[in-house]
C-alpha atoms as a PDB file:
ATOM      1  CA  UNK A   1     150.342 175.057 -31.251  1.00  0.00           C
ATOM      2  CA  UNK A   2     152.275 174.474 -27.919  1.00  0.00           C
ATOM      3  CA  UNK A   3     148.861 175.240 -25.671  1.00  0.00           C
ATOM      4  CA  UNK A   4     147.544 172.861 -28.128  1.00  0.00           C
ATOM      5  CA  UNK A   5     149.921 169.979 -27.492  1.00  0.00           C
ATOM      6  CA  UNK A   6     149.540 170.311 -23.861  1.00  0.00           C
ATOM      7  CA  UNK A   7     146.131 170.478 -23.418  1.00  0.00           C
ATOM      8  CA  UNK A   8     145.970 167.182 -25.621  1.00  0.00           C
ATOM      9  CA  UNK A   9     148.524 165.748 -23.099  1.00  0.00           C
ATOM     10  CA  UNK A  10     146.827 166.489 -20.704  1.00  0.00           C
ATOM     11  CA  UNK A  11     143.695 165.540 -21.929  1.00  0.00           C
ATOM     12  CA  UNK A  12     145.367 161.809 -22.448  1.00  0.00           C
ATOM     13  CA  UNK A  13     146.489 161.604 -18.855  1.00  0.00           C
ATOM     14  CA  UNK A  14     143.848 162.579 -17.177  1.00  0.00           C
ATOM     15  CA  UNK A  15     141.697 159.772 -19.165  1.00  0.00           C
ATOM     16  CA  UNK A  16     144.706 157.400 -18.475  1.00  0.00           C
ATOM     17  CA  UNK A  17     145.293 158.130 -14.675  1.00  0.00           C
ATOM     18  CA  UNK A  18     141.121 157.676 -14.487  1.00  0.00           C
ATOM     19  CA  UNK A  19     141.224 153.689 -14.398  1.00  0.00           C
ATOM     20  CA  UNK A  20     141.253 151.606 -11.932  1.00  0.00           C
ATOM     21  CA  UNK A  21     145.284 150.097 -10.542  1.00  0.00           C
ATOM     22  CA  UNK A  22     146.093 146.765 -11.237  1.00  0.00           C
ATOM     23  CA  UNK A  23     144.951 144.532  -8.422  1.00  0.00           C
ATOM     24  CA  UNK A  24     146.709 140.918  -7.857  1.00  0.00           C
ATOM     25  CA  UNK A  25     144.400 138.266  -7.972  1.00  0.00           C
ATOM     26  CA  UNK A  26     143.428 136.583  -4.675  1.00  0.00           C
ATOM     27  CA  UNK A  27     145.269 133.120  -3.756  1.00  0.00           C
ATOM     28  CA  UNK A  28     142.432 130.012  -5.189  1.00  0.00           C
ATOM     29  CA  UNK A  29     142.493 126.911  -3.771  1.00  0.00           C
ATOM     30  CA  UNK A  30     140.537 123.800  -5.036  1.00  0.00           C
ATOM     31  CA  UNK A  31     137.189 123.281  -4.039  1.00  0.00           C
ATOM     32  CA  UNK A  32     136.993 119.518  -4.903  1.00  0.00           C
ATOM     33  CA  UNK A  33     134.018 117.397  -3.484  1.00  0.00           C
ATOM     34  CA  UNK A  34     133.452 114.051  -3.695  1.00  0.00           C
ATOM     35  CA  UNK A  35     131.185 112.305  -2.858  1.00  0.00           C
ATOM     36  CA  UNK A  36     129.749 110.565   0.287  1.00  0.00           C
ATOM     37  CA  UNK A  37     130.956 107.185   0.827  1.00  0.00           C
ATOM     38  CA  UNK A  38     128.238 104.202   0.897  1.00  0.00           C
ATOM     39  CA  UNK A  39     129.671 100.882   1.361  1.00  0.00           C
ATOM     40  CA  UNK A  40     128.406  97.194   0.163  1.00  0.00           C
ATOM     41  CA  UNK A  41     129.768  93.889   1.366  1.00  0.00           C
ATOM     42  CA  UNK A  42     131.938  92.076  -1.716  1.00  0.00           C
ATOM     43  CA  UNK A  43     132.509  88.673  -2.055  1.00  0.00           C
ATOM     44  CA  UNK A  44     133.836  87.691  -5.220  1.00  0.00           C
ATOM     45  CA  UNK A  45     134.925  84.015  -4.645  1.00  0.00           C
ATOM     46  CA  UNK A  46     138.419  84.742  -2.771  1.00  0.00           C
ATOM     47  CA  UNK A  47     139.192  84.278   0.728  1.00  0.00           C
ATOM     48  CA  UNK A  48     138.538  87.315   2.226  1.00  0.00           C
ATOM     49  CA  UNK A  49     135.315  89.653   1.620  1.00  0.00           C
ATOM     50  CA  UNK A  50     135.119  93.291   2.959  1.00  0.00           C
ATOM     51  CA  UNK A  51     133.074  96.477   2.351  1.00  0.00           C
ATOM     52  CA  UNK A  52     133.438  98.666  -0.995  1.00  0.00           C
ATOM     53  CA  UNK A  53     132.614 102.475  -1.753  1.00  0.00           C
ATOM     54  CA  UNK A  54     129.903 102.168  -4.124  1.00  0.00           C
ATOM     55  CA  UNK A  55     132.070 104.628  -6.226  1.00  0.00           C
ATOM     56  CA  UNK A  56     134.861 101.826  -7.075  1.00  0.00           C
ATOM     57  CA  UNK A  57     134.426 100.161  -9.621  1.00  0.00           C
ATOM     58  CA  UNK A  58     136.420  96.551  -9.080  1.00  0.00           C
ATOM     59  CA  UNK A  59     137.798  94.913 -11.862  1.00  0.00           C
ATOM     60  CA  UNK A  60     140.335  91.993 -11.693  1.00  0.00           C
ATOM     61  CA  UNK A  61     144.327  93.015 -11.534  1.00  0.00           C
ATOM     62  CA  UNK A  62     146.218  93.725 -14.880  1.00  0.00           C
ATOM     63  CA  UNK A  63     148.636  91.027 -13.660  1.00  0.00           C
ATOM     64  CA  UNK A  64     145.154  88.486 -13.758  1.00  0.00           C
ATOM     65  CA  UNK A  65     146.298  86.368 -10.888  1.00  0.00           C
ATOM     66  CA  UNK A  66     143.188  85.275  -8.519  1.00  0.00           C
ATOM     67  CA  UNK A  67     141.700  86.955  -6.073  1.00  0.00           C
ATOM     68  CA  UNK A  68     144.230  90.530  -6.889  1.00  0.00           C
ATOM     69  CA  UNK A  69     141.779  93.038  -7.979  1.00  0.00           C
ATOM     70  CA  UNK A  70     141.756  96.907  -8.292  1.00  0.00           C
ATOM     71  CA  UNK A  71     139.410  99.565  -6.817  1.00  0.00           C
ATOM     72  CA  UNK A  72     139.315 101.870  -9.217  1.00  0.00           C
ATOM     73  CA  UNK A  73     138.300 105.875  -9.072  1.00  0.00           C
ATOM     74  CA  UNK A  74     137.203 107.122 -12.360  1.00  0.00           C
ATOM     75  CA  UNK A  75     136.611 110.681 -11.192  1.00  0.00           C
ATOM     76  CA  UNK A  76     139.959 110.796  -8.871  1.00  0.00           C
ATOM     77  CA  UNK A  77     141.771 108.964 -11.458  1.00  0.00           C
ATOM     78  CA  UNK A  78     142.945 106.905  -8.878  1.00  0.00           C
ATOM     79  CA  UNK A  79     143.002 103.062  -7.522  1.00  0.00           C
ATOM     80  CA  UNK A  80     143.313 101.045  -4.698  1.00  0.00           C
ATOM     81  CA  UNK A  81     145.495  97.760  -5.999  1.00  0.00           C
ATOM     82  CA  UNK A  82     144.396  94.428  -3.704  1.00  0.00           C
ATOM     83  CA  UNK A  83     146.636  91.842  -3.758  1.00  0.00           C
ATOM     84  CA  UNK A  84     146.181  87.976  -2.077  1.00  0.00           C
ATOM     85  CA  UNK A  85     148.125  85.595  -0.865  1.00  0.00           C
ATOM     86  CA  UNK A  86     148.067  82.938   1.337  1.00  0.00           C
ATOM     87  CA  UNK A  87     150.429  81.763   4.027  1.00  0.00           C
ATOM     88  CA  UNK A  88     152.542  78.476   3.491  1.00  0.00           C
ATOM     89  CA  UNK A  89     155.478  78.679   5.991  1.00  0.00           C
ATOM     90  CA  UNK A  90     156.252  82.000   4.414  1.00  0.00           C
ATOM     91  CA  UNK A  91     154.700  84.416   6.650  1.00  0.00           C
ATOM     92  CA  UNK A  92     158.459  86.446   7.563  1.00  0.00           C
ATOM     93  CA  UNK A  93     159.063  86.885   4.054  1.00  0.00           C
ATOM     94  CA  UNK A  94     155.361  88.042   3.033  1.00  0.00           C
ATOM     95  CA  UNK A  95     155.844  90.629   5.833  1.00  0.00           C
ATOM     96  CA  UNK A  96     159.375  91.680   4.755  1.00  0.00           C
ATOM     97  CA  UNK A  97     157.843  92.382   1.367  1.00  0.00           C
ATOM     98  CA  UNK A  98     154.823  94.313   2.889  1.00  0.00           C
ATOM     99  CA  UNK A  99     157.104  96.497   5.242  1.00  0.00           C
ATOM    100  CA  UNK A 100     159.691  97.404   2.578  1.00  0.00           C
ATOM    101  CA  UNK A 101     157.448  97.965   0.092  1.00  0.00           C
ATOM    102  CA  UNK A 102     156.528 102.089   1.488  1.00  0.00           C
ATOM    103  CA  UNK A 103     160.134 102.649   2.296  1.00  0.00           C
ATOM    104  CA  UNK A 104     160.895 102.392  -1.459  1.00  0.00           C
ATOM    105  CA  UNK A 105     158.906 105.928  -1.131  1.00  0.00           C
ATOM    106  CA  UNK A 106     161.082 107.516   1.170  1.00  0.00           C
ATOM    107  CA  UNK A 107     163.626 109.364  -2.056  1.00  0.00           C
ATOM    108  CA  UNK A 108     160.120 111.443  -2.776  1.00  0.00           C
ATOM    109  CA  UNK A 109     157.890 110.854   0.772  1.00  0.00           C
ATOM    110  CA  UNK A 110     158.456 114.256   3.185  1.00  0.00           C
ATOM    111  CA  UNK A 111     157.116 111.691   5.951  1.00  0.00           C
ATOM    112  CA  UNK A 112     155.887 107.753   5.996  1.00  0.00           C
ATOM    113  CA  UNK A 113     153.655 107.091   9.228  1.00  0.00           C
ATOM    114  CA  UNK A 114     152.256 103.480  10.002  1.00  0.00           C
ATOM    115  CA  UNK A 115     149.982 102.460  12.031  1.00  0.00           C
ATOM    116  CA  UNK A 116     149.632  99.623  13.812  1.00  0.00           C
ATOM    117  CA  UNK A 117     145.919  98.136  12.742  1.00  0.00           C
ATOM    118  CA  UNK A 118     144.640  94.856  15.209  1.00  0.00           C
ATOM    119  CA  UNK A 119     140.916  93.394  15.578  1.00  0.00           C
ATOM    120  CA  UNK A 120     140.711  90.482  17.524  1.00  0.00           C
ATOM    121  CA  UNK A 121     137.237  90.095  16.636  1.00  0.00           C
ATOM    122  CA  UNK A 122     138.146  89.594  13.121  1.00  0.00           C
ATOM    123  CA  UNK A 123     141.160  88.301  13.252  1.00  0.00           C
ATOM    124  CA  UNK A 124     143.170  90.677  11.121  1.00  0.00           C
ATOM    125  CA  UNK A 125     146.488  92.208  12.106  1.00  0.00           C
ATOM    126  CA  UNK A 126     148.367  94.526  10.113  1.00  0.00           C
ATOM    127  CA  UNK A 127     149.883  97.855   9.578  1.00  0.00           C
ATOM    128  CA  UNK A 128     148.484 101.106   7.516  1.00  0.00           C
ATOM    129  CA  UNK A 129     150.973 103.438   5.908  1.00  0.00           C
ATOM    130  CA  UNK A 130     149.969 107.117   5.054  1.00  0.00           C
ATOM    131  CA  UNK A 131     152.749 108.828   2.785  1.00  0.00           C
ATOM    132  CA  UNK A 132     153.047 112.421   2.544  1.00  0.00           C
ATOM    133  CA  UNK A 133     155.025 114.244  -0.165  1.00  0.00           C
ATOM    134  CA  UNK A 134     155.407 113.687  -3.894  1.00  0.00           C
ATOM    135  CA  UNK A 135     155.592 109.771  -3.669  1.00  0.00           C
ATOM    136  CA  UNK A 136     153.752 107.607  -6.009  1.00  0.00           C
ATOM    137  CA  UNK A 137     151.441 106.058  -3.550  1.00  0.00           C
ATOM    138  CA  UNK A 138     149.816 108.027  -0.678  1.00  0.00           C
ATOM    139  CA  UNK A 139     148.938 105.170   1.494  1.00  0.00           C
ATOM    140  CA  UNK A 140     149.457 101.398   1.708  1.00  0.00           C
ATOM    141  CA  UNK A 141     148.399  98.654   4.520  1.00  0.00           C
ATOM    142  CA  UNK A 142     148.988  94.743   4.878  1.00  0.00           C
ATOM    143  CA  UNK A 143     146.629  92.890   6.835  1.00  0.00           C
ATOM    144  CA  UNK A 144     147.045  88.990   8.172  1.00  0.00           C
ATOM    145  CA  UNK A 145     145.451  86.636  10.672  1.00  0.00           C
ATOM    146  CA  UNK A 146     149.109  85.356  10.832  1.00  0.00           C
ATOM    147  CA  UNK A 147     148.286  82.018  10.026  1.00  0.00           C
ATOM    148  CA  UNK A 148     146.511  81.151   6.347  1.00  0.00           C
ATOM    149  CA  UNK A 149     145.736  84.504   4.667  1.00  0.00           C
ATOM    150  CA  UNK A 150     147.881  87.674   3.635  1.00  0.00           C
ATOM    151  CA  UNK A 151     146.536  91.223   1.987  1.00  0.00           C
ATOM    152  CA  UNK A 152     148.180  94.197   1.110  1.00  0.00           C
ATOM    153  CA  UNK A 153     146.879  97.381  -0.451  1.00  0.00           C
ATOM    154  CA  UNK A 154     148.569 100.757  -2.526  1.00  0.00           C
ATOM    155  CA  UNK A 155     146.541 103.678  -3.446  1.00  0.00           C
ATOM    156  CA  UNK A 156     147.975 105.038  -6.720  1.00  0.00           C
ATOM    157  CA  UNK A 157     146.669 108.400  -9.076  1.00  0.00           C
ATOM    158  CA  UNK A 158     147.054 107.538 -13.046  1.00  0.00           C
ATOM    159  CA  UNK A 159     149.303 110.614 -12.600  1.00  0.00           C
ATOM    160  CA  UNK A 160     152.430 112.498 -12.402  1.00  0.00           C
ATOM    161  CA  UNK A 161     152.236 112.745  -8.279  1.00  0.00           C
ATOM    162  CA  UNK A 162     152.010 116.309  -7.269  1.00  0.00           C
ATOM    163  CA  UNK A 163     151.007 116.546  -3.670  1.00  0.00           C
ATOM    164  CA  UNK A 164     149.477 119.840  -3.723  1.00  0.00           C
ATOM    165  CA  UNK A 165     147.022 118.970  -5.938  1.00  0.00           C
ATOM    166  CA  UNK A 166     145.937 114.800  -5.064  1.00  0.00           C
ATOM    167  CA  UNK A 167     145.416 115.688  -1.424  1.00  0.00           C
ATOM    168  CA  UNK A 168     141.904 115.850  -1.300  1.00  0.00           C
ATOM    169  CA  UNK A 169     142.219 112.667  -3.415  1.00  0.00           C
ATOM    170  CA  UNK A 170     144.370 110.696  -1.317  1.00  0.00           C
ATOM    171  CA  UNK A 171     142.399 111.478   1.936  1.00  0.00           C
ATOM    172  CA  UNK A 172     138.956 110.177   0.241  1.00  0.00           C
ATOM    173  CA  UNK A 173     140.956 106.887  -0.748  1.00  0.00           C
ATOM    174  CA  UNK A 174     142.505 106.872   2.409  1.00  0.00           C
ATOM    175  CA  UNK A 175     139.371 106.781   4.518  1.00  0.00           C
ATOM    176  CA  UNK A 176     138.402 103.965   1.978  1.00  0.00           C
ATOM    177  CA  UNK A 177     141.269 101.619   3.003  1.00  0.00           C
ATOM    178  CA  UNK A 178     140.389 102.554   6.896  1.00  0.00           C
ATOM    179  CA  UNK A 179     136.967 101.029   6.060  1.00  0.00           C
ATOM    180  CA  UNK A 180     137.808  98.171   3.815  1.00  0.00           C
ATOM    181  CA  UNK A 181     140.515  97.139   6.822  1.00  0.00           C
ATOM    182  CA  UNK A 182     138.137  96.995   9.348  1.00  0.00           C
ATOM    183  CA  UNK A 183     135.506  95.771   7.472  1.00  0.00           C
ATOM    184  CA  UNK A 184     137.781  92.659   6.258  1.00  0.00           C
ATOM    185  CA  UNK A 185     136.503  89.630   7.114  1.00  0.00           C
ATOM    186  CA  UNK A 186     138.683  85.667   6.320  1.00  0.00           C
ATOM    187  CA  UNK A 187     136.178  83.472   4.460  1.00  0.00           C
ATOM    188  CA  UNK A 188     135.556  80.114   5.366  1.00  0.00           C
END
């Protein structure tokens, strides 16, 4: 009865010890692509016009003042938020506003970098703001031709921001506001 014990053991351990040892899983990353941008000139009645990604859709702000309209990414669910408004004495305070308006990022930005943005050509001056970390918006610009008009810009996900996984995101949308800044042109 003993042999017979045994010989069952060993039986079982040899069948156990023949599979294969646990491996770990390799690291994934995401693979997200979007895209290539194609742009179209917009001019929906306001006082400035620039170029669009033909993915945005643009629909008029949730606040419904004129000429403040969203950019909105269906697939990144994501938006760039336009607003307008012109210059009546007011230009210190408008830039104030513009300027403050990333630092209220810094409790959850690991770094804010701006960029100072000028084309003489066009006559728009202004600053773009990337924002790394967990912040709620990854990038934000003003733009002005210091005299009559004033434009700023946010790029915010219809999410909880986790870096880690908007990146991709935020650089698509961030290329967007590179081309919608230089592409920005003061209306008659």
């Amino acid at each position: 009865m003993r042999k017979l014990i045994l010989a069952i053991t060993g039986v079982l351990l040899l069948c156990v010890s023949c599979k294969d040892d646990p491996q770990p899983k390799p690291k994934g990353f995401l693979a997200l692509e979007y895209p290539e941008a194609n742009y179209k000139r917009i001019d929906i009645g306001c006082p400035y016009s620039f170029e669009v990604n033909t993915v945005a859709e643009i629909a008029p702000s949730r606040n419904r003042i004129p000429c403040w309209i969203d950019l909105n990414y269906k697939a990144m669910n994501g938006a760039i938020f336009l607003t307008y408004q012109p210059v009546r004495n007011n230009l210190d305070s408008l830039l104030l506003d513009a300027q403050k308006l990333p630092l209220q990022h810094t409790i959850k930005a690991d770094v804010i970098e701006g960029d100072v943005y000028t084309n003489e050509l066009n006559n728009t001056y202004g600053i773009f703001y990337e924002v790394d970390g967990n912040a709620a918006s990854q990038a934000q610009f003003y733009l002005t031709d210091s005299t009559d008009h004033f434009i700023t810009g946010s790029v915010y996900f219809n999410i909880l921001p986790n870096f880690d996984s908007i990146v991709p995101a935020a650089e698509y949308l961030k290329k967007d506001i590179k081309h919608l800044m230089e592409s920005l042109r003061w209306n008659p």
